[in-house]
N, C-alpha and C. Protein backbone atom coordinates (compact mmCIF):
# COMPACT_ATOMS: atom_id res chain seq x y z
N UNK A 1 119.03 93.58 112.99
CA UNK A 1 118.65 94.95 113.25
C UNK A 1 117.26 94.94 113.88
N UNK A 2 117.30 95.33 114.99
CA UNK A 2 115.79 95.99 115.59
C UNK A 2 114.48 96.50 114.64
N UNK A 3 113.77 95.97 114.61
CA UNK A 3 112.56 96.78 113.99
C UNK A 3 111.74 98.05 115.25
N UNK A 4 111.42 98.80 114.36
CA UNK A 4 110.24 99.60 115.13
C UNK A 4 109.12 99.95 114.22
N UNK A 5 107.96 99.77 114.98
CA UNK A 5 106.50 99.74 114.75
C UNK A 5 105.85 101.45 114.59
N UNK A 6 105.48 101.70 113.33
CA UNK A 6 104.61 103.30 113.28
C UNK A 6 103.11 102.28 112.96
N UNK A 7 102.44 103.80 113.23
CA UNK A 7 101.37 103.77 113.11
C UNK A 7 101.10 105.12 112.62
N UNK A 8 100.03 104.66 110.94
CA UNK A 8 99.85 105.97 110.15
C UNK A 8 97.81 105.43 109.56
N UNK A 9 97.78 106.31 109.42
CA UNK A 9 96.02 106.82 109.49
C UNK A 9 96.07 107.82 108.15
N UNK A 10 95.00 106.74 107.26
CA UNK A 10 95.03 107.84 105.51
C UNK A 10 93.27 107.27 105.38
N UNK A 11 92.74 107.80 104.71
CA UNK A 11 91.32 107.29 104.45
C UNK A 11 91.32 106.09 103.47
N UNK A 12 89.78 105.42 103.77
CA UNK A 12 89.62 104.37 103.24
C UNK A 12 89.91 103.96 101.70
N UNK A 13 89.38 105.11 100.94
CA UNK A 13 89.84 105.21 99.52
C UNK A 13 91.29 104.86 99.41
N UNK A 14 92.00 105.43 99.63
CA UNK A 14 93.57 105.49 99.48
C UNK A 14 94.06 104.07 100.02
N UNK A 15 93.63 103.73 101.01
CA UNK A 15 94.16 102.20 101.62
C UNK A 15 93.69 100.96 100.58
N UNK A 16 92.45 101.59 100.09
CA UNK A 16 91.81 100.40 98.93
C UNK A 16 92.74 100.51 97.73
N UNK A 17 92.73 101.83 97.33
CA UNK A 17 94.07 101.49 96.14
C UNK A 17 95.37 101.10 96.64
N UNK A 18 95.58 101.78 97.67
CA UNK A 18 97.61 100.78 97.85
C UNK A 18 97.20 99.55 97.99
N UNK A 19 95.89 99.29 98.49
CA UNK A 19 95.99 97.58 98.78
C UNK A 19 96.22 97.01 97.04
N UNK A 20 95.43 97.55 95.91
CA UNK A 20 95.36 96.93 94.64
C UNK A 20 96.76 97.24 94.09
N UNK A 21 96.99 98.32 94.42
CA UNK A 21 98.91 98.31 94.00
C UNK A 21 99.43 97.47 94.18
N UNK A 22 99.37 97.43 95.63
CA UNK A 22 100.50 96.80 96.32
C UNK A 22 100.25 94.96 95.90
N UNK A 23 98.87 94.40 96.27
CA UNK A 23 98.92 92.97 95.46
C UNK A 23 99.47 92.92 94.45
N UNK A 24 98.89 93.49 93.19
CA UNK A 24 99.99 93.57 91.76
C UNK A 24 101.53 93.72 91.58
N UNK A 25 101.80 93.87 93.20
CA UNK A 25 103.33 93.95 92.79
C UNK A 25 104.12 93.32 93.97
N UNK A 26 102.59 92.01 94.36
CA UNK A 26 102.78 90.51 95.39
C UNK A 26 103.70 91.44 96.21
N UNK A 27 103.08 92.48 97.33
CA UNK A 27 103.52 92.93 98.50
C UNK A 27 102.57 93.11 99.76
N UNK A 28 102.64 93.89 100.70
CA UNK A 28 101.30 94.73 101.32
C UNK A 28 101.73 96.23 101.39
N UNK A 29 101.01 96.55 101.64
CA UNK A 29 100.62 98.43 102.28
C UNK A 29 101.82 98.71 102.77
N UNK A 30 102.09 97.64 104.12
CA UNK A 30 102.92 98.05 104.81
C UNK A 30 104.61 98.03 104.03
N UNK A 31 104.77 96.59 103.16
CA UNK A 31 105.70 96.60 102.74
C UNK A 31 106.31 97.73 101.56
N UNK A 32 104.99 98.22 101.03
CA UNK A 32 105.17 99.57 100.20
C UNK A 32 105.56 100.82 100.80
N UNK A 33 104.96 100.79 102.32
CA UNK A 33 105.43 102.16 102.91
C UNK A 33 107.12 101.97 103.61
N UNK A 34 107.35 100.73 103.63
CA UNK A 34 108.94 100.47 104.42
C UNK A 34 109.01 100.91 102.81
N UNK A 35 109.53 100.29 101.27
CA UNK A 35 110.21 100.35 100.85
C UNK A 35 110.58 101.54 100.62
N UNK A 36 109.42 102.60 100.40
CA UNK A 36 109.53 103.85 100.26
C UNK A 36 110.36 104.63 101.26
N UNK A 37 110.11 104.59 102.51
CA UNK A 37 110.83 105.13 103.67
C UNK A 37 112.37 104.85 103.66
N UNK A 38 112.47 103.43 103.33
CA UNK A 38 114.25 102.99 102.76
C UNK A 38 114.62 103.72 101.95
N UNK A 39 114.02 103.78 100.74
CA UNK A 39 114.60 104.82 99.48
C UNK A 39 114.94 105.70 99.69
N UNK A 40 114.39 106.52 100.56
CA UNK A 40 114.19 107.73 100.72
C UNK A 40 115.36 108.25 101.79
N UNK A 41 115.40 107.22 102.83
CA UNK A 41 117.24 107.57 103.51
C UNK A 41 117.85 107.14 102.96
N UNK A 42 118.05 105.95 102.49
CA UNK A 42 119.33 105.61 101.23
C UNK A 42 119.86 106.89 100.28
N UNK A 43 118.51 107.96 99.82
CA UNK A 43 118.68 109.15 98.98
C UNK A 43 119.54 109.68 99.46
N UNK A 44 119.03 110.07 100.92
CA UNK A 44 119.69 111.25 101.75
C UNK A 44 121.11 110.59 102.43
N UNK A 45 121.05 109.56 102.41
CA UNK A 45 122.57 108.83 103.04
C UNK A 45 123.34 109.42 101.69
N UNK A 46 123.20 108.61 100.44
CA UNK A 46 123.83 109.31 99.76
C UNK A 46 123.74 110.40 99.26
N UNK A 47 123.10 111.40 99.28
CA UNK A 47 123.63 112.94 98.71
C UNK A 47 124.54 113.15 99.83
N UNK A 48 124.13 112.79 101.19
CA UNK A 48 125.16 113.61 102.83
C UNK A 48 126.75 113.17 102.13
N UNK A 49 126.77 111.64 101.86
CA UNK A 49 128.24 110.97 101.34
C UNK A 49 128.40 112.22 99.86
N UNK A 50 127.51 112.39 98.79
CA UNK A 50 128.62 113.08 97.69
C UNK A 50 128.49 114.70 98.29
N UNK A 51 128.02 115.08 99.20
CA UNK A 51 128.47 116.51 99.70
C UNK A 51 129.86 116.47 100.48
N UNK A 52 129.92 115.40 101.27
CA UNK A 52 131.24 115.16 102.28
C UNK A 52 132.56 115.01 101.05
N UNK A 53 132.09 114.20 99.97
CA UNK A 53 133.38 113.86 99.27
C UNK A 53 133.61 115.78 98.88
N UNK A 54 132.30 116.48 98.11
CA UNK A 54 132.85 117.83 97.10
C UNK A 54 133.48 118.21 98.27
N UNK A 55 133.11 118.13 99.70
CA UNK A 55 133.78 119.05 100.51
C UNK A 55 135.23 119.03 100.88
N UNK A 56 135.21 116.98 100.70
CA UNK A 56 137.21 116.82 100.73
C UNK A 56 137.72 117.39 99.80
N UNK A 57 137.27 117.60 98.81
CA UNK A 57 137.83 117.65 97.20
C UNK A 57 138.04 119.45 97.33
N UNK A 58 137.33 120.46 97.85
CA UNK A 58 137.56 121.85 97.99
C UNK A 58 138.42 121.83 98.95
N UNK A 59 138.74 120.55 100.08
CA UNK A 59 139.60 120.71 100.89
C UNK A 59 140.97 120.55 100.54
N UNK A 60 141.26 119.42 99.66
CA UNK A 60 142.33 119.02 99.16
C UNK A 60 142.17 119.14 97.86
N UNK A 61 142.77 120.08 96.62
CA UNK A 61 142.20 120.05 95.93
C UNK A 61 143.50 119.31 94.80
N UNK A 62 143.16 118.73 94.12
CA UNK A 62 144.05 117.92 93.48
C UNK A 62 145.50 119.06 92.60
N UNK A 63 147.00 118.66 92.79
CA UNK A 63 147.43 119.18 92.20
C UNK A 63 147.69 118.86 90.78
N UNK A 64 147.65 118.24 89.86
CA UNK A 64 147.42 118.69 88.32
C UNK A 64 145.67 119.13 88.21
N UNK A 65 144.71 119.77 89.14
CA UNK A 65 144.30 120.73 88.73
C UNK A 65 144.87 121.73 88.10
N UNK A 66 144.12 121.81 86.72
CA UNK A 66 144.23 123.39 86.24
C UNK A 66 143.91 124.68 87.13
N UNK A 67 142.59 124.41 87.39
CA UNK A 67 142.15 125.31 87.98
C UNK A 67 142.83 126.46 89.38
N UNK A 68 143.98 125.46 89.48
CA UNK A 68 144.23 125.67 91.28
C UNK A 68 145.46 126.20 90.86
């Protein structure tokens, strides 16, 4: 898979603590801001997937539903 390169700008304070985070948990800055950014579409990949399923499921709705 292709990588692509951002570029993000936070003040010095804040870069000094992710840097002490991020050593304590043997990473960098940068690797803390990918993992976060992953999480975060992985979230949204899956809620889009369990909205598509409720939406098959109102589409087809099972017959030994009670409800139906």
């Amino acid at each position: 898979m292709a990588s692509r390169r951002i570029v993000i700008s936070i003040d010095e304070q804040a870069h000094d603590a992710l840097k002490g985070y991020a050593a304590r948990r043997n990473t960098t800055v940068g690797g803390l801001v990918k993992s976060y950014l992953m999480r975060i579409a992985e979230t949204e990949r899956r809620a889009l997937e369990a909205r598509e399923r409720i939406r098959a499921m109102n589409r087809n709705p099972q017959k030994d539903d009670p409800t139906q």
